[in-house]
C-alpha atoms as a PDB file:
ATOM      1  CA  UNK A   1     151.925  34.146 314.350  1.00  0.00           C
ATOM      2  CA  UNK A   2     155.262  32.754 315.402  1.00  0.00           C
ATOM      3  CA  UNK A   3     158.241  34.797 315.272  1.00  0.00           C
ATOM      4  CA  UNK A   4     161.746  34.460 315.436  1.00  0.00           C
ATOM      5  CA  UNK A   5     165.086  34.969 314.404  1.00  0.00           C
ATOM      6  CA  UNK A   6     167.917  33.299 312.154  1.00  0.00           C
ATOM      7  CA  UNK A   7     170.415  34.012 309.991  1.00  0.00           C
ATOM      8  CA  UNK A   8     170.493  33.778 305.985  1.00  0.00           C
ATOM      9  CA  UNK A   9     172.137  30.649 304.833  1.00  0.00           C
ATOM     10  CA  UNK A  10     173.260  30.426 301.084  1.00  0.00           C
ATOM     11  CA  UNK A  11     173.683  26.137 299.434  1.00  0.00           C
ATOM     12  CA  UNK A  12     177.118  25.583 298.261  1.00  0.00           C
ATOM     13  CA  UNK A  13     177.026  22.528 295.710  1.00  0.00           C
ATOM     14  CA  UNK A  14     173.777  21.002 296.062  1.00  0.00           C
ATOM     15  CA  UNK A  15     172.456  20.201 292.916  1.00  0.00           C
ATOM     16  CA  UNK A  16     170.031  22.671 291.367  1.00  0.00           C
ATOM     17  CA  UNK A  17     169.849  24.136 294.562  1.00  0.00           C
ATOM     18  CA  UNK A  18     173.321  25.567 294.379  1.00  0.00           C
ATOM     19  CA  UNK A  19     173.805  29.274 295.134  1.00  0.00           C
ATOM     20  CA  UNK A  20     170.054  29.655 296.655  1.00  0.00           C
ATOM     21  CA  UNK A  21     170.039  31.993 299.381  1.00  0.00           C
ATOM     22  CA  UNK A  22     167.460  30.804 302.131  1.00  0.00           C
ATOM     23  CA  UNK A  23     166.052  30.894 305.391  1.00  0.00           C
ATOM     24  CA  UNK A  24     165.928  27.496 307.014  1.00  0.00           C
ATOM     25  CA  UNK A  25     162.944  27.489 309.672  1.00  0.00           C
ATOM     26  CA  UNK A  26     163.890  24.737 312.865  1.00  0.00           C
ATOM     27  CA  UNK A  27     162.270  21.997 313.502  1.00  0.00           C
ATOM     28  CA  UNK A  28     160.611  22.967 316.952  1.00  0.00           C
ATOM     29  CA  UNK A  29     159.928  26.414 315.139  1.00  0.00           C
ATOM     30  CA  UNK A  30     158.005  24.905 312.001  1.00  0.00           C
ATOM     31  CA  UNK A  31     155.783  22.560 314.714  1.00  0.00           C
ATOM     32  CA  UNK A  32     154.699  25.640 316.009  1.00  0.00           C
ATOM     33  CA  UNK A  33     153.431  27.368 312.445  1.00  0.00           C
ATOM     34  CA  UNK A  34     151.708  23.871 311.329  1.00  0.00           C
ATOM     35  CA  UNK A  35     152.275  20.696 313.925  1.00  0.00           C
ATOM     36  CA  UNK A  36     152.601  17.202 312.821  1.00  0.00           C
ATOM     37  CA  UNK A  37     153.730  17.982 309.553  1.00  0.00           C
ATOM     38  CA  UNK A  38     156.620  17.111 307.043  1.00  0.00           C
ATOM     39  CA  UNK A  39     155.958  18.087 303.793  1.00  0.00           C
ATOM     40  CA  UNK A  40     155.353  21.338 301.914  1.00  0.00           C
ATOM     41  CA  UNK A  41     153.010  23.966 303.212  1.00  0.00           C
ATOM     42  CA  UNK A  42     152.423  27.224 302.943  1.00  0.00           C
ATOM     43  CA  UNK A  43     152.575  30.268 304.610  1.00  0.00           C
ATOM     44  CA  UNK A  44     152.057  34.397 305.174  1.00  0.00           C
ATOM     45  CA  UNK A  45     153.610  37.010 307.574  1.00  0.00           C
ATOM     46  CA  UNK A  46     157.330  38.856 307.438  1.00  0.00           C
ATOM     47  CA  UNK A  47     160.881  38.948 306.847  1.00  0.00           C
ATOM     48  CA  UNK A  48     162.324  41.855 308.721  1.00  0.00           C
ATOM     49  CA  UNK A  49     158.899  43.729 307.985  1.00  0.00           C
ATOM     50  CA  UNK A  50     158.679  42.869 304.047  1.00  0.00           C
ATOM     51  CA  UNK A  51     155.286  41.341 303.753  1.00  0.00           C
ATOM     52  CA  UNK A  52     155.657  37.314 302.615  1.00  0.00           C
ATOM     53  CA  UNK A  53     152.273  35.244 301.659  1.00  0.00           C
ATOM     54  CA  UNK A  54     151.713  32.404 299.394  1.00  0.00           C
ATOM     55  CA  UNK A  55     155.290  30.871 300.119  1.00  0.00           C
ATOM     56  CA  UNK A  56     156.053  27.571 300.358  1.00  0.00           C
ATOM     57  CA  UNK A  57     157.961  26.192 303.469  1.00  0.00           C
ATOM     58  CA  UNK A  58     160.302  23.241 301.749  1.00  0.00           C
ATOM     59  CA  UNK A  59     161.392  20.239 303.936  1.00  0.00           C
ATOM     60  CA  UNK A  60     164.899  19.778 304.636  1.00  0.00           C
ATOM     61  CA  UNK A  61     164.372  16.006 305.365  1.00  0.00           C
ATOM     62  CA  UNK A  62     165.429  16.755 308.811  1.00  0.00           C
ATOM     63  CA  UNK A  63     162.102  18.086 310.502  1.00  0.00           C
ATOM     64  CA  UNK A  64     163.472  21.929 309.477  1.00  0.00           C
ATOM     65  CA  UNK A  65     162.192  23.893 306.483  1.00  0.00           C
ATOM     66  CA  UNK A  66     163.596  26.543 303.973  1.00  0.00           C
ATOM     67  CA  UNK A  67     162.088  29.560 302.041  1.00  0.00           C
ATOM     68  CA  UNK A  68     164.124  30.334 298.981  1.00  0.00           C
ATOM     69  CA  UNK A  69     164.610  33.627 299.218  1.00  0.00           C
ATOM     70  CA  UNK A  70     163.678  34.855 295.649  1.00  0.00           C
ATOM     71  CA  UNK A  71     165.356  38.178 294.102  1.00  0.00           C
ATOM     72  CA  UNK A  72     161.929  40.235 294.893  1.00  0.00           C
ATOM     73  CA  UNK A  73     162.737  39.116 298.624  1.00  0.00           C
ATOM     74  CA  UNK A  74     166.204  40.147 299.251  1.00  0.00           C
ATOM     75  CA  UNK A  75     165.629  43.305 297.636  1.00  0.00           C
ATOM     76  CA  UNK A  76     162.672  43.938 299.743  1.00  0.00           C
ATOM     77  CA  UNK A  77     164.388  43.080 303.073  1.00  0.00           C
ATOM     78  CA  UNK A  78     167.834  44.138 301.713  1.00  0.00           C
ATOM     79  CA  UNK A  79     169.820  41.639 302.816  1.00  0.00           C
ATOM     80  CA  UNK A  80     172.079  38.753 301.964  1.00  0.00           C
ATOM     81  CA  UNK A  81     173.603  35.457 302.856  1.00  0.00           C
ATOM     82  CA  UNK A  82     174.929  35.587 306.720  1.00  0.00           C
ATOM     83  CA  UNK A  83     172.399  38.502 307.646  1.00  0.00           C
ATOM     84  CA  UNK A  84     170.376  37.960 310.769  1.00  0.00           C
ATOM     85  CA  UNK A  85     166.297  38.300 309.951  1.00  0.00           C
ATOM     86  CA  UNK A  86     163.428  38.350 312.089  1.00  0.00           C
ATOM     87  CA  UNK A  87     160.575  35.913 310.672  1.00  0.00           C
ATOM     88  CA  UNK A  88     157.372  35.690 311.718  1.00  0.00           C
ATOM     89  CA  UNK A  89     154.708  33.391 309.870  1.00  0.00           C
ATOM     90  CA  UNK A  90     152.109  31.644 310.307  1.00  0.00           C
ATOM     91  CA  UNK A  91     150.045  28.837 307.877  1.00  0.00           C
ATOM     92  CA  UNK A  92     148.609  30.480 304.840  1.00  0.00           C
ATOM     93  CA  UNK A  93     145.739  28.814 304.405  1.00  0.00           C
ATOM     94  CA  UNK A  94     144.399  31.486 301.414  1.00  0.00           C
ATOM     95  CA  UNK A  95     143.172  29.806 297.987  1.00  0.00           C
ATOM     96  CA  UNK A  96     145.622  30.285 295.717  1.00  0.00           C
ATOM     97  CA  UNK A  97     144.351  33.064 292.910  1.00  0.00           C
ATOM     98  CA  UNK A  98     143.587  31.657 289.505  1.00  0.00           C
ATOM     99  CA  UNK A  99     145.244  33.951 286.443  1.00  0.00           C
ATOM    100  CA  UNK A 100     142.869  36.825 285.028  1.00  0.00           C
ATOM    101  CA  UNK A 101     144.028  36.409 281.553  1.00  0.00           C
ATOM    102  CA  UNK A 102     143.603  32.793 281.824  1.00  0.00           C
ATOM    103  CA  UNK A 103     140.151  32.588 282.778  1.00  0.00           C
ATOM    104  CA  UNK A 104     138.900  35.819 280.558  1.00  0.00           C
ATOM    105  CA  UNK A 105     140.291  32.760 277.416  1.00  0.00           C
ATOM    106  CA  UNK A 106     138.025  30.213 279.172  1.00  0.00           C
ATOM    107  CA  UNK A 107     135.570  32.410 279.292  1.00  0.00           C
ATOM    108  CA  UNK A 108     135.218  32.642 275.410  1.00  0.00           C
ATOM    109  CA  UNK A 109     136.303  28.446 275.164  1.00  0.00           C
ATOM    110  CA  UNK A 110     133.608  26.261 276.984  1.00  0.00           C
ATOM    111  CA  UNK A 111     135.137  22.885 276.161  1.00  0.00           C
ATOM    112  CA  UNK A 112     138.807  24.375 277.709  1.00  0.00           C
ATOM    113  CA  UNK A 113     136.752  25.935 280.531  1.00  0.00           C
ATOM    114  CA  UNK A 114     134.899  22.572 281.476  1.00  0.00           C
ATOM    115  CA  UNK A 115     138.145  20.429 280.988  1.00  0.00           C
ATOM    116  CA  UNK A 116     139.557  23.117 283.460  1.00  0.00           C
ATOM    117  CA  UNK A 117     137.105  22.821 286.011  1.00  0.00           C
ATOM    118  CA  UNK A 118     137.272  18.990 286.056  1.00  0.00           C
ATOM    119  CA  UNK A 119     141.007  19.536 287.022  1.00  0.00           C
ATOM    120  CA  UNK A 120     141.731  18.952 290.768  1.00  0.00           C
ATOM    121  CA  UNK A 121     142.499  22.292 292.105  1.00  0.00           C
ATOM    122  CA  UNK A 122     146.191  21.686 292.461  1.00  0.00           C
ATOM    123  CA  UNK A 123     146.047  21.424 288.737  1.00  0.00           C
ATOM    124  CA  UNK A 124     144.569  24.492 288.465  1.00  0.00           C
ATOM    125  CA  UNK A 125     146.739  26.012 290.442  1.00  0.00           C
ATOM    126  CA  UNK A 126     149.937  23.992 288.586  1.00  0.00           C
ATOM    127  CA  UNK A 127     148.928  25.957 285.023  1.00  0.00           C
ATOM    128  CA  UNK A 128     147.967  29.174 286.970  1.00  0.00           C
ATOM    129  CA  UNK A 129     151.118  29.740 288.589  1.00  0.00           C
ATOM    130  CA  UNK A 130     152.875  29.032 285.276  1.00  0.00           C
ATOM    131  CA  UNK A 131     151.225  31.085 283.450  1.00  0.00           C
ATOM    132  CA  UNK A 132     151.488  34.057 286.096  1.00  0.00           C
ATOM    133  CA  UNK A 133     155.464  33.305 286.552  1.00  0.00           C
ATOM    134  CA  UNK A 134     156.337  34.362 282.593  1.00  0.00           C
ATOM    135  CA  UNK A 135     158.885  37.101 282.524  1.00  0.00           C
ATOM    136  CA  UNK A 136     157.530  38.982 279.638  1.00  0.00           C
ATOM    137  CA  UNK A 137     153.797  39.488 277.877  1.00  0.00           C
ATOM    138  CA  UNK A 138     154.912  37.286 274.916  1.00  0.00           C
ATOM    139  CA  UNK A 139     155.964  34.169 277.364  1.00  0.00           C
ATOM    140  CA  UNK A 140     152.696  34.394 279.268  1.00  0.00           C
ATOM    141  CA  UNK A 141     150.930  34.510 275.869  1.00  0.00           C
ATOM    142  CA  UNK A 142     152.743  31.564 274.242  1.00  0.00           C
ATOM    143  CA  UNK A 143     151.194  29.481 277.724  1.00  0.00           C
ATOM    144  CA  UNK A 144     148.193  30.540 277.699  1.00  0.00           C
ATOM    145  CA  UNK A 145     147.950  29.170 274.154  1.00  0.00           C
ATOM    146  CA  UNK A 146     149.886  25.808 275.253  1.00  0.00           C
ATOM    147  CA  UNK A 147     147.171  26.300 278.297  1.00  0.00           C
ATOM    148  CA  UNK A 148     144.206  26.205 276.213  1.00  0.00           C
ATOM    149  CA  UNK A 149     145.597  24.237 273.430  1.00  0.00           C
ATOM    150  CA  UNK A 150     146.502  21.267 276.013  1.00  0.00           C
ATOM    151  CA  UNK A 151     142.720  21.499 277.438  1.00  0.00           C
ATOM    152  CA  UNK A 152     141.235  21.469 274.594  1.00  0.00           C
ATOM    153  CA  UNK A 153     143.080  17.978 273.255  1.00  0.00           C
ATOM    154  CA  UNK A 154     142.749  16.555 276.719  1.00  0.00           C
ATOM    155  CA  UNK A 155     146.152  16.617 277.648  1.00  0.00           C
ATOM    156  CA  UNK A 156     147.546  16.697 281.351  1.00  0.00           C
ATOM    157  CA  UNK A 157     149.746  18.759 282.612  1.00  0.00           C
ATOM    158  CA  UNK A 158     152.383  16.721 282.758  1.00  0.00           C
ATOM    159  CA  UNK A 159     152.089  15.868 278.942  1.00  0.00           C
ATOM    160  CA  UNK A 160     151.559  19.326 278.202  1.00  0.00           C
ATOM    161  CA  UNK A 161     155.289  20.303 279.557  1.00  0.00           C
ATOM    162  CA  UNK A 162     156.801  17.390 278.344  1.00  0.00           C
ATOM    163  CA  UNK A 163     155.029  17.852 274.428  1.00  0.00           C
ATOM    164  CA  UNK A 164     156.298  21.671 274.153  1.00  0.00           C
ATOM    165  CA  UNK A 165     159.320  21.133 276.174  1.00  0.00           C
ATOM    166  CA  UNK A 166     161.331  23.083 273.234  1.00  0.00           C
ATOM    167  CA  UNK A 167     158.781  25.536 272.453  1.00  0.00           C
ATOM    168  CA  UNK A 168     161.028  28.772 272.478  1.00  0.00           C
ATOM    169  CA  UNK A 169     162.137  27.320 275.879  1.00  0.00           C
ATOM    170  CA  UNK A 170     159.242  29.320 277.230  1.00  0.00           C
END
């Protein structure tokens, strides 16, 4: 576990980034949690004691990282942009847990089950955590039904998003 301390940072204009509050994690610091790496990777541990696991770490392009710090976060550590924190992490290295409701509807679909399990398990994870990140019980329905839909007609992902796109903005 590394631990350490830095101050909450909040993006001005930057794109669709704009008004994120985030922790960046240094260079030196995110060598320690996972070495030789640059991209994306995930991690568990703290924020001033509130408990933090399956989180990315997002480059900053310079050899630092950020964690967006989502509302459930700064309500848990109660704190905002230009607060000091104390971090400590270390690589997450937990598989990612599928969506109950989704696989109870595979269950009772074997073509959408098999087309499922022939998806890498990024994919899996890809339709899992979109499923599981609906606001309401009627958005999580509506993609579970784009979910098994899309298996069932042997449609990616990608093609899946891009075909309902307008569905009831989901």
């Amino acid at each position: 576990m590394v631990t350490f301390t830095t101050i909450l940072q909040k993006f001005a204009e930057k794109g669709e980034k704009t008004g994120w509050t985030y922790l960046e994690i240094p260079a030196d610091i995110a060598q320690e949690i996972k070495p030789d790496t640059k991209v994306s990777f995930r991690v568990k541990g703290t924020i001033d004691k509130f408990p933090i696991k399956l989180t990315a770490l997002l480059p900053m392009g310079d050899g630092s990282f950020m964690i967006p710090m989502n509302a459930q976060t700064r309500k848990g550590i109660q704190k905002g942009e230009g607060a000091t924190v104390t971090a400590s992490f270390e690589e997450d290295t937990d598989e990612l847990p599928q969506s109950e409701e989704l696989l109870l509807c595979l269950e009772g679909e074997p073509k959408a089950l098999e087309a499922f399990q022939k998806l890498s398990k990024s994919y899996q994870n890809y339709y899992s955590k979109w499923i599981e990140s609906a606001k309401t019980i009627e958005t999580k329905t509506k993609r579970i039904a784009m979910t098994m839909q899309s298996l069932l007609t042997g449609m990616s992902y990608q093609e899946m998003m891009r075909n309902y796109k307008d569905f009831d903005k989901f």
